[in-house]
Protein backbone atom coordinates (compact mmCIF):
# COMPACT_ATOMS: atom_id res chain seq x y z
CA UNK A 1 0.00 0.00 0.00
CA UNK A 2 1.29 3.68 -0.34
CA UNK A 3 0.53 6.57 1.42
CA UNK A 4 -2.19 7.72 -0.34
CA UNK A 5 -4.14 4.56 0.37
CA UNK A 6 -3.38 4.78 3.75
CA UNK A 7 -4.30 8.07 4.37
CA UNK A 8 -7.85 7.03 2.76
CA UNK A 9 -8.38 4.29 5.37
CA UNK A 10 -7.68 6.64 8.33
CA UNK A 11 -4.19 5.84 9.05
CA UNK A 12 -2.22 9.31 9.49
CA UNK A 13 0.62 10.44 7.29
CA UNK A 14 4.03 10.99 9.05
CA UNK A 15 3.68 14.99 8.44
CA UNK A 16 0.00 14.91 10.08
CA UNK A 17 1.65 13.20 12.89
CA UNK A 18 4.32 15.41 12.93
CA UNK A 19 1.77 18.06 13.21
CA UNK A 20 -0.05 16.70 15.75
CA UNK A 21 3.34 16.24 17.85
CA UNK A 22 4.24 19.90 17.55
CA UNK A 23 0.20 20.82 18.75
CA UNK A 24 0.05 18.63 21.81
CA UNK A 25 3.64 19.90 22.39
CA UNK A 26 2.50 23.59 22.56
CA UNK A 27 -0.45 22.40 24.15
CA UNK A 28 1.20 20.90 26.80
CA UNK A 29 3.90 24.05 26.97
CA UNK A 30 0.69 26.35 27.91
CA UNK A 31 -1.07 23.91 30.36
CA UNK A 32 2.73 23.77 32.20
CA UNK A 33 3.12 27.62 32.07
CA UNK A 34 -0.50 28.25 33.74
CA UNK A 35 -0.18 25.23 36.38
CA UNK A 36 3.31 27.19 37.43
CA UNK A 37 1.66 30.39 37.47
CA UNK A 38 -1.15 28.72 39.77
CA UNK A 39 1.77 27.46 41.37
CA UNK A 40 3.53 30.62 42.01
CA UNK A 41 2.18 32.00 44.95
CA UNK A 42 4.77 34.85 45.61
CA UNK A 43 4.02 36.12 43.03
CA UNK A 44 0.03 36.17 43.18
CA UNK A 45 0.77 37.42 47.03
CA UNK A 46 2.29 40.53 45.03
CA UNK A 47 -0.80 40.87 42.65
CA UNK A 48 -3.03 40.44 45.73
CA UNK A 49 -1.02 43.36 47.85
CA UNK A 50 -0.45 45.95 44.23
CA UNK A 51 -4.39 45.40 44.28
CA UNK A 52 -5.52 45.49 47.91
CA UNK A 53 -3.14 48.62 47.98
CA UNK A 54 -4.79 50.64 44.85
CA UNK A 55 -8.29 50.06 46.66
CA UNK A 56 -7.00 51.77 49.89
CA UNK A 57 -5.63 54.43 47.95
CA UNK A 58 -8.69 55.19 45.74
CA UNK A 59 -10.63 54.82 48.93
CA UNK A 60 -8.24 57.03 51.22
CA UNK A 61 -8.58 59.43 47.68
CA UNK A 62 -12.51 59.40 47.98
CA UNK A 63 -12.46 59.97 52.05
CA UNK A 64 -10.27 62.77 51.63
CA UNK A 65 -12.65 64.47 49.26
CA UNK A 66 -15.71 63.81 50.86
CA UNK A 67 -13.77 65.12 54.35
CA UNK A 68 -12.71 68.42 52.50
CA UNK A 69 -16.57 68.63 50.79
CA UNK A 70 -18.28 68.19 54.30
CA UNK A 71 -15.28 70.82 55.96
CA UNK A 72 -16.32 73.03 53.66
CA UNK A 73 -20.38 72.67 53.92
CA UNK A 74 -19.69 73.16 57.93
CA UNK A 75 -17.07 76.27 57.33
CA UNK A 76 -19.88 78.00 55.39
CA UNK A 77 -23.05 76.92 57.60
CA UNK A 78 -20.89 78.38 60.46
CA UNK A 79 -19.75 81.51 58.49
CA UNK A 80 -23.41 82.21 57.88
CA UNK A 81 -24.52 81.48 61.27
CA UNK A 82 -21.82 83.55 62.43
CA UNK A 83 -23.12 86.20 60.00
CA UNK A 84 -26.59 86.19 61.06
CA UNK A 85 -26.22 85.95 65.19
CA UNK A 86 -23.78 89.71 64.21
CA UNK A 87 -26.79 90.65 62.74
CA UNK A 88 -29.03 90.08 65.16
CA UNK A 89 -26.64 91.52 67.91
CA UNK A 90 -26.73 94.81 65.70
CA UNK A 91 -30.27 94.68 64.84
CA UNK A 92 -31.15 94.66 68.73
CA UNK A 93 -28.36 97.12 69.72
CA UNK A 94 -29.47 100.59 70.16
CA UNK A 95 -28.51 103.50 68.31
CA UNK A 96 -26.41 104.96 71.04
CA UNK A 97 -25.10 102.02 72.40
CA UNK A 98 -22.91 101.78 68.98
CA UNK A 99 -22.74 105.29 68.78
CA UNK A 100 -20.82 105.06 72.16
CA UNK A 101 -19.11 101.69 70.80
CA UNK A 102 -17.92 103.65 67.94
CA UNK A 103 -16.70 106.19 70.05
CA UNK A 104 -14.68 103.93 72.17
CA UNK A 105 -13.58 102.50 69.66
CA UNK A 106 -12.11 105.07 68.01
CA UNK A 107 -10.56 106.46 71.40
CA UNK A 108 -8.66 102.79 71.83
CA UNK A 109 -7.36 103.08 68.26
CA UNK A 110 -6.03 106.30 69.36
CA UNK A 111 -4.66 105.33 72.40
CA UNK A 112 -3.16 102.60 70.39
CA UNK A 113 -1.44 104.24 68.08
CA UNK A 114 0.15 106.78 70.76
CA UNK A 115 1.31 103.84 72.62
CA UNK A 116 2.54 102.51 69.50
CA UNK A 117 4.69 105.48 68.91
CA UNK A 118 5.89 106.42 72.58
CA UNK A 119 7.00 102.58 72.35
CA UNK A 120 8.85 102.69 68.99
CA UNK A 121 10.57 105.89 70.20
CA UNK A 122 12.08 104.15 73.44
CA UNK A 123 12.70 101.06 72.42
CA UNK A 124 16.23 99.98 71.51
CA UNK A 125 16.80 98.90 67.92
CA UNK A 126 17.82 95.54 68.14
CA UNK A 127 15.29 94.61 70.54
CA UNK A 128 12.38 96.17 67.33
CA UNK A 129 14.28 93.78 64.88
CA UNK A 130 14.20 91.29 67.11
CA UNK A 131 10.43 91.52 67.87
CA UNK A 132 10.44 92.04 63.85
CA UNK A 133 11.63 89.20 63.32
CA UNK A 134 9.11 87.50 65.75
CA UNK A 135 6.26 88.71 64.42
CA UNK A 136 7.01 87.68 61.05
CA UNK A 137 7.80 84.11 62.21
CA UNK A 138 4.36 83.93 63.71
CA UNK A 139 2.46 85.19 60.65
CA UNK A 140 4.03 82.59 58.91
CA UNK A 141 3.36 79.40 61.29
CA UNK A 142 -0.25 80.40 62.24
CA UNK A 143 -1.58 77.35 62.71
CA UNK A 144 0.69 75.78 64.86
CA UNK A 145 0.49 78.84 67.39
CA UNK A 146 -3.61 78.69 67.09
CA UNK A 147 -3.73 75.41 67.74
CA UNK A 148 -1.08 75.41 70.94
CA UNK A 149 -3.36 78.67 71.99
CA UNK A 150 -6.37 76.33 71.81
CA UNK A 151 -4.83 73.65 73.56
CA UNK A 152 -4.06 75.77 76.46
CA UNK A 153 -6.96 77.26 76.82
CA UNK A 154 -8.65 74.08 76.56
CA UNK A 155 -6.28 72.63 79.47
CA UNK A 156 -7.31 76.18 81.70
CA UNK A 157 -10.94 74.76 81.05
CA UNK A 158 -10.43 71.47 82.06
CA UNK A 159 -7.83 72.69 85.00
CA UNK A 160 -10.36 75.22 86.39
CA UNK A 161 -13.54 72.64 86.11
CA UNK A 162 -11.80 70.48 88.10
CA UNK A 163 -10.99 72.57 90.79
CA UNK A 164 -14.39 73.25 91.51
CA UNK A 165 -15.38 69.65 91.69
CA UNK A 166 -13.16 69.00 94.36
């Protein structure tokens, strides 16, 4: 028989085998590559954490937005309230209880401003550039001296409430 009457019958030709060989062979090569890859748990434990870790960012991300939106909503609703309670304060004052305000106030600004100027006239130099230089230091780092000034305060508070429970 020759190969062509083979082949008829259902008998394979050495190149179809050879074919077949070189399928099951890269068959075989992908099944091995994705049973090591099962097999490979370092390096799904990295997947896992680079994942895990994206989803507390973009969470952390979303928090921090929604913290900054609601800051925001409360700065305002206490601005206004804040507003509206001066208002009312004005609204109820009399006339010449802030014409007399005014007054006073105008008289401390005064006073102010002399003392200002008596002090700037007998104070040494280099003790003005130092306080300068203070100054300027605090405008800079407000928040750290607003929040120290409301911590002692808040420790007076506490402090003082205590002594009278005793």
């Amino acid at each position: 028989m020759n190969d062509e009457s083979e082949n008829k019958m259902g008998t394979p030709t050495p190149e179809e085998l050879r074919e077949q060989v070189e399928r099951t062979r890269d068959e075989l090569g992908q099944t091995v590559e994705a049973l090591a890859a099962k097999a490979d748990i370092k390096a799904q434990a990295k997947e896992k954490t680079a994942a895990v870790k994206e989803q507390a960012a973009e969470k952390a991300a979303v928090a921090k937005e929604q913290a900054a939106e609601k800051a925001a909503a409360a700065s305002g609703q206490i601005r206004e309230k804040t507003e509206q309670a001066a208002q009312l304060v004005k609204d109820r004052t009399p006339d010449a209880v802030l014409e007399k305000t005014a007054q006073a106030a105008a008289q401390v600004r005064e006073s102010a401003a002399q003392a200002k100027r008596y002090a700037a006239e007998k104070t040494p130099d280099p003790l003005l550039e130092k306080a300068d230089r203070a100054a300027t230091a605090a405008r800079a780092n407000r928040t750290p001296l607003i929040a120290g000034g409301a911590l002692l305060v808040a420790f007076l508070l506490i402090r003082r409430s205590r002594g009278r429970n005793r």
